[in-house]
C-alpha atoms as a PDB file:
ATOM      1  CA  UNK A   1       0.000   0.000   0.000  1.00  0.00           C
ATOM      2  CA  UNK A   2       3.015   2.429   0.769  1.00  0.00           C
ATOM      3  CA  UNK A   3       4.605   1.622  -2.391  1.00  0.00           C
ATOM      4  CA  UNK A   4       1.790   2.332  -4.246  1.00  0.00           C
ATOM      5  CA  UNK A   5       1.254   6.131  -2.315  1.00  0.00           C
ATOM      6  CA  UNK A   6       4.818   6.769  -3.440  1.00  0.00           C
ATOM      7  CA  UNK A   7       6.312   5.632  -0.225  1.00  0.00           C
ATOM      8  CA  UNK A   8       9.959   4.671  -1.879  1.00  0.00           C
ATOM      9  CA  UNK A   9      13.547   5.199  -1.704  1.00  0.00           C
ATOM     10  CA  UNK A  10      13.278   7.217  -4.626  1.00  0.00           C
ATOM     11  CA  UNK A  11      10.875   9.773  -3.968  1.00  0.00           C
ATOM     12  CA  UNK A  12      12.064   9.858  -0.037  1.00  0.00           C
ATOM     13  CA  UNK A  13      15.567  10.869  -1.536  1.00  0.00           C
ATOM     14  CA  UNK A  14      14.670  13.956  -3.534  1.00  0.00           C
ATOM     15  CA  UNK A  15      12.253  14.744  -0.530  1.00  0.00           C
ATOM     16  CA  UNK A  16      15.228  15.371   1.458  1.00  0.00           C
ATOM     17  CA  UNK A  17      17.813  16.528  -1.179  1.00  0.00           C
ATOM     18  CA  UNK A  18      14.643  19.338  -2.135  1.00  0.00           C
ATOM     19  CA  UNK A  19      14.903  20.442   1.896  1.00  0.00           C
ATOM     20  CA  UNK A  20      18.598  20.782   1.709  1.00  0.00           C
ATOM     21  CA  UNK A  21      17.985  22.735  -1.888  1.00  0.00           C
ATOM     22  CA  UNK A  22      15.830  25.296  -0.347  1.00  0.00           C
ATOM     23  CA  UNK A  23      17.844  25.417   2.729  1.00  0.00           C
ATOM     24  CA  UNK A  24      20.791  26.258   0.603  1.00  0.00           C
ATOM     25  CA  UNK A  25      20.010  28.487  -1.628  1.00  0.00           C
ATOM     26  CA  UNK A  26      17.954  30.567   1.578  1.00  0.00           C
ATOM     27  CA  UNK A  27      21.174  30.644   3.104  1.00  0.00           C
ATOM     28  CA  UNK A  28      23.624  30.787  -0.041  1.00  0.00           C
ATOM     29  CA  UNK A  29      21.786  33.474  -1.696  1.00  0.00           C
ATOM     30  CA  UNK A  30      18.505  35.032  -0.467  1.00  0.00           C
ATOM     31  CA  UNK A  31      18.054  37.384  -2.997  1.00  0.00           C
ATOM     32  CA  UNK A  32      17.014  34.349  -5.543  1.00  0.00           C
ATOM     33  CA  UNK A  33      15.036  32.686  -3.291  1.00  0.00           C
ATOM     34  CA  UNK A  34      11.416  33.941  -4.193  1.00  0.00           C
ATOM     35  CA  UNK A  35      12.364  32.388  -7.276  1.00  0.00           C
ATOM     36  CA  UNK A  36      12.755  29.077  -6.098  1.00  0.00           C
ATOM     37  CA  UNK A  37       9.613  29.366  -4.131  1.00  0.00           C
ATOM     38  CA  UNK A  38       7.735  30.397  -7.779  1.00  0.00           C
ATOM     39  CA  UNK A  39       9.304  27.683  -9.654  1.00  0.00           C
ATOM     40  CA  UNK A  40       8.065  24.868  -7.138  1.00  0.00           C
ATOM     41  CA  UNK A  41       4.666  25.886  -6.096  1.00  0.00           C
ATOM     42  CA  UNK A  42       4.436  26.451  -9.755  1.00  0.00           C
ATOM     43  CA  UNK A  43       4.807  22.668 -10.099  1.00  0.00           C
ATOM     44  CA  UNK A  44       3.591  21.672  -6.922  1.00  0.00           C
ATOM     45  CA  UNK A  45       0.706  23.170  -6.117  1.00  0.00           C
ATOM     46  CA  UNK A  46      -1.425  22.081  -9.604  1.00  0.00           C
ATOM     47  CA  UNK A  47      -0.313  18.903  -9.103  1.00  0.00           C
ATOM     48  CA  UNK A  48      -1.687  18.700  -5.431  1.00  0.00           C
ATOM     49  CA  UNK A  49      -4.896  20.399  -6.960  1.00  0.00           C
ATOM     50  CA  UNK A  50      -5.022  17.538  -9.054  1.00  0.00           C
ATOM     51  CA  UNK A  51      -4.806  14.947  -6.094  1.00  0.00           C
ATOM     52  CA  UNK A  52      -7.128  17.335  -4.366  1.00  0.00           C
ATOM     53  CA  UNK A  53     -10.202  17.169  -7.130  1.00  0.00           C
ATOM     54  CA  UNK A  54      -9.988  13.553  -7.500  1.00  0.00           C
ATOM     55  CA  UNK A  55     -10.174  12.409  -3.770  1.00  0.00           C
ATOM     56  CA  UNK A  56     -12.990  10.097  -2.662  1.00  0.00           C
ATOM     57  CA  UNK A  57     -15.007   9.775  -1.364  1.00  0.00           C
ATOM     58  CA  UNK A  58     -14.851  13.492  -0.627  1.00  0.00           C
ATOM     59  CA  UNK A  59     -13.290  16.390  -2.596  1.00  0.00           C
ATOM     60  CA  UNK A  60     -10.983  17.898  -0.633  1.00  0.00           C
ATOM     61  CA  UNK A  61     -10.906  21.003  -3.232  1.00  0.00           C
ATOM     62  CA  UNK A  62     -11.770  23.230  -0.040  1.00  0.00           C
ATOM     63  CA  UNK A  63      -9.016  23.079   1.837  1.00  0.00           C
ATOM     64  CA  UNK A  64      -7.491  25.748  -0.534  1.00  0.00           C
ATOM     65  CA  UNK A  65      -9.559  28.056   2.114  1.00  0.00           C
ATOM     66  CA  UNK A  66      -7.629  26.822   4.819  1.00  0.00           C
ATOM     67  CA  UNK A  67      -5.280  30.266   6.077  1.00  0.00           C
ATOM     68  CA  UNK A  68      -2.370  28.268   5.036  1.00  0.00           C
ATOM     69  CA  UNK A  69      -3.369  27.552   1.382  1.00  0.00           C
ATOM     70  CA  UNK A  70      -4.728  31.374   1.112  1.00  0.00           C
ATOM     71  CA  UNK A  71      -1.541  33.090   2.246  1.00  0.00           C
ATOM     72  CA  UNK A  72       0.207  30.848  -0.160  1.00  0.00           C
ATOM     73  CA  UNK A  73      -1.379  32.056  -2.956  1.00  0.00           C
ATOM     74  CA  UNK A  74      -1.603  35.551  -1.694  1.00  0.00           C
ATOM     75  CA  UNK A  75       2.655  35.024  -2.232  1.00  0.00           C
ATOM     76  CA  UNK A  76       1.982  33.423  -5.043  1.00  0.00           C
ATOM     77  CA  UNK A  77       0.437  36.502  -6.630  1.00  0.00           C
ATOM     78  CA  UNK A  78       2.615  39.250  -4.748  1.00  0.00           C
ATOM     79  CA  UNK A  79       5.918  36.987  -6.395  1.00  0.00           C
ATOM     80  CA  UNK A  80       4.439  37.665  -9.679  1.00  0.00           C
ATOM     81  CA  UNK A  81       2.859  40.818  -9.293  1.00  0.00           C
ATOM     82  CA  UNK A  82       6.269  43.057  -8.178  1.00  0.00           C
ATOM     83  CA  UNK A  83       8.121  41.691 -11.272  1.00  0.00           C
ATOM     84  CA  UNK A  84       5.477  42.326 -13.611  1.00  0.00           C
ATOM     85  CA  UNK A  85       4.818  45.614 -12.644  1.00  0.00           C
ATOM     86  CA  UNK A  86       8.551  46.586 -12.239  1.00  0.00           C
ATOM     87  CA  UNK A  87       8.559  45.320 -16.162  1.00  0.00           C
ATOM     88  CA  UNK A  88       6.094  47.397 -17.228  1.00  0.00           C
ATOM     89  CA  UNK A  89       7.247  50.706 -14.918  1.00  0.00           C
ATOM     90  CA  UNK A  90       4.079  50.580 -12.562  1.00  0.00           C
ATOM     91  CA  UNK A  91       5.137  52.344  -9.879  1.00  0.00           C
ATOM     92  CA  UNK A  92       3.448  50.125  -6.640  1.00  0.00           C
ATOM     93  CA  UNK A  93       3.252  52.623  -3.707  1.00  0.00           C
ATOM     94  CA  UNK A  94       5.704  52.424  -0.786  1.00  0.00           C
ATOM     95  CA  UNK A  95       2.391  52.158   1.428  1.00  0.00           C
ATOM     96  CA  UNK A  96       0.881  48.836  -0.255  1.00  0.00           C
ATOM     97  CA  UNK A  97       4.692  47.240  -0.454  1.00  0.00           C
ATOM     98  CA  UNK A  98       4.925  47.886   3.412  1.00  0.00           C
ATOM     99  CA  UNK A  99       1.153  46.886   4.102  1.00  0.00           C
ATOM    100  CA  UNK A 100       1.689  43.423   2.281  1.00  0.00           C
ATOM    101  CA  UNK A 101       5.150  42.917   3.819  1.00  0.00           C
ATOM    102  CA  UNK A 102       3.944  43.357   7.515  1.00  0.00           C
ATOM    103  CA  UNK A 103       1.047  41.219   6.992  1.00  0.00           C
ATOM    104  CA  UNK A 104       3.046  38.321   5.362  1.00  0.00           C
ATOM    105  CA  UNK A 105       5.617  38.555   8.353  1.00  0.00           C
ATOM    106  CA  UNK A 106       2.882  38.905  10.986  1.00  0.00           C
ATOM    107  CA  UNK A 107       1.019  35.723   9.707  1.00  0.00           C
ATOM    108  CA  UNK A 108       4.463  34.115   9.163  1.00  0.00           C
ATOM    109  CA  UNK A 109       5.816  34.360  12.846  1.00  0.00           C
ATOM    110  CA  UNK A 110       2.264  34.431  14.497  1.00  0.00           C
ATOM    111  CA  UNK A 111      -0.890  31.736  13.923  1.00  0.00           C
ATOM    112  CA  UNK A 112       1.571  29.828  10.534  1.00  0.00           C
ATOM    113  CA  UNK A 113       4.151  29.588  13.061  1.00  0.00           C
ATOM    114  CA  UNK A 114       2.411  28.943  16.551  1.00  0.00           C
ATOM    115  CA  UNK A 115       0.370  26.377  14.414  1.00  0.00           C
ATOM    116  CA  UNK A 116       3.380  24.108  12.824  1.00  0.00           C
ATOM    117  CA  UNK A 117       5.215  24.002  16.158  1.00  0.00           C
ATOM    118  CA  UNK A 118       1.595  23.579  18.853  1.00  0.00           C
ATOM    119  CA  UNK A 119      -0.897  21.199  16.304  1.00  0.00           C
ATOM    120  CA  UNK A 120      -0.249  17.281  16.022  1.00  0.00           C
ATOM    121  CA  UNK A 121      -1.255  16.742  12.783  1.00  0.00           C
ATOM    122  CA  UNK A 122       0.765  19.152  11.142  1.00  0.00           C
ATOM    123  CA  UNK A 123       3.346  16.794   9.103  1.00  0.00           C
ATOM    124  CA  UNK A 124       6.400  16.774   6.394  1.00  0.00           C
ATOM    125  CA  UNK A 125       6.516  13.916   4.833  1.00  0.00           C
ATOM    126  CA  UNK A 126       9.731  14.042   2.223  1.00  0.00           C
ATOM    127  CA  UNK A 127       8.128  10.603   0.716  1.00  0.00           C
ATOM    128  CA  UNK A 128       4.839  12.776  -0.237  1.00  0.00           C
ATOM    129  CA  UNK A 129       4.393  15.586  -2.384  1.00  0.00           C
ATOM    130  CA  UNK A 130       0.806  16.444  -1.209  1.00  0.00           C
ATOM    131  CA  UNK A 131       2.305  17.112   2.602  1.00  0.00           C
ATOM    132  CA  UNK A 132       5.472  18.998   1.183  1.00  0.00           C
ATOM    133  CA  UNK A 133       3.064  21.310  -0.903  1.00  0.00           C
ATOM    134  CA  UNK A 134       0.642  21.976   1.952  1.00  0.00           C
END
């Protein structure tokens, strides 16, 4: 039954070489890390919505309202916003930039981070792509 979840050596090896990836290149050089952070919830994240949509007996589609999910994709579209704009010459007001900042660290070292270290069930599985997206 493992096997067939994608429980391997395989899979459990570029789990944990991924975590060392992101760990170096955060400490190597954090100016490209947003990057990394597009390029894998870029693959990641439709592939979990696939998993997602075709769960039984119940969808599980909704959990994309679930705070963690949201503020995901609220970097998501703040990681692809800036550049774009900067691109074009939109000029994005020191106010908004410092608004969205704040609330990203706020919800990143409050309820995000009081929940990963206080709630059980919250788990990183390198063997499992749907845990290491969510």
């Amino acid at each position: 039954k493992r096997m067939k979840e994608g429980f391997n050596e395989l899979s459990f090896t570029l789990g944990v070489l991924n975590s060392f990836f992101i760990f170096f290149v955060f400490g190597h050089s954090p100016q490209h890390f947003w990057l990394l952070y597009l390029i894998e919830t870029m693959i990641f994240v439709p592939s979990k919505f696939a998993s997602m949509l075709k769960a039984r007996p119940l969808c599980e589609i909704f959990y994309y309202f679930d705070l963690c999910w949201f503020l995901n994709f609220v970097a998501m579209s703040a990681l692809v916003l800036f550049p774009v704009a900067y691109a074009f010459d939109a000029i994005i007001c020191t106010d908004l930039r410092r608004h969205i900042y704040l609330a990203a660290l706020g919800a990143g070292c409050g309820p995000l981070l009081g929940a990963t270290a206080v709630l059980p069930f919250v788990s990183f599985l390198f063997h499992d792509y749907r845990t290491m997206t969510g």
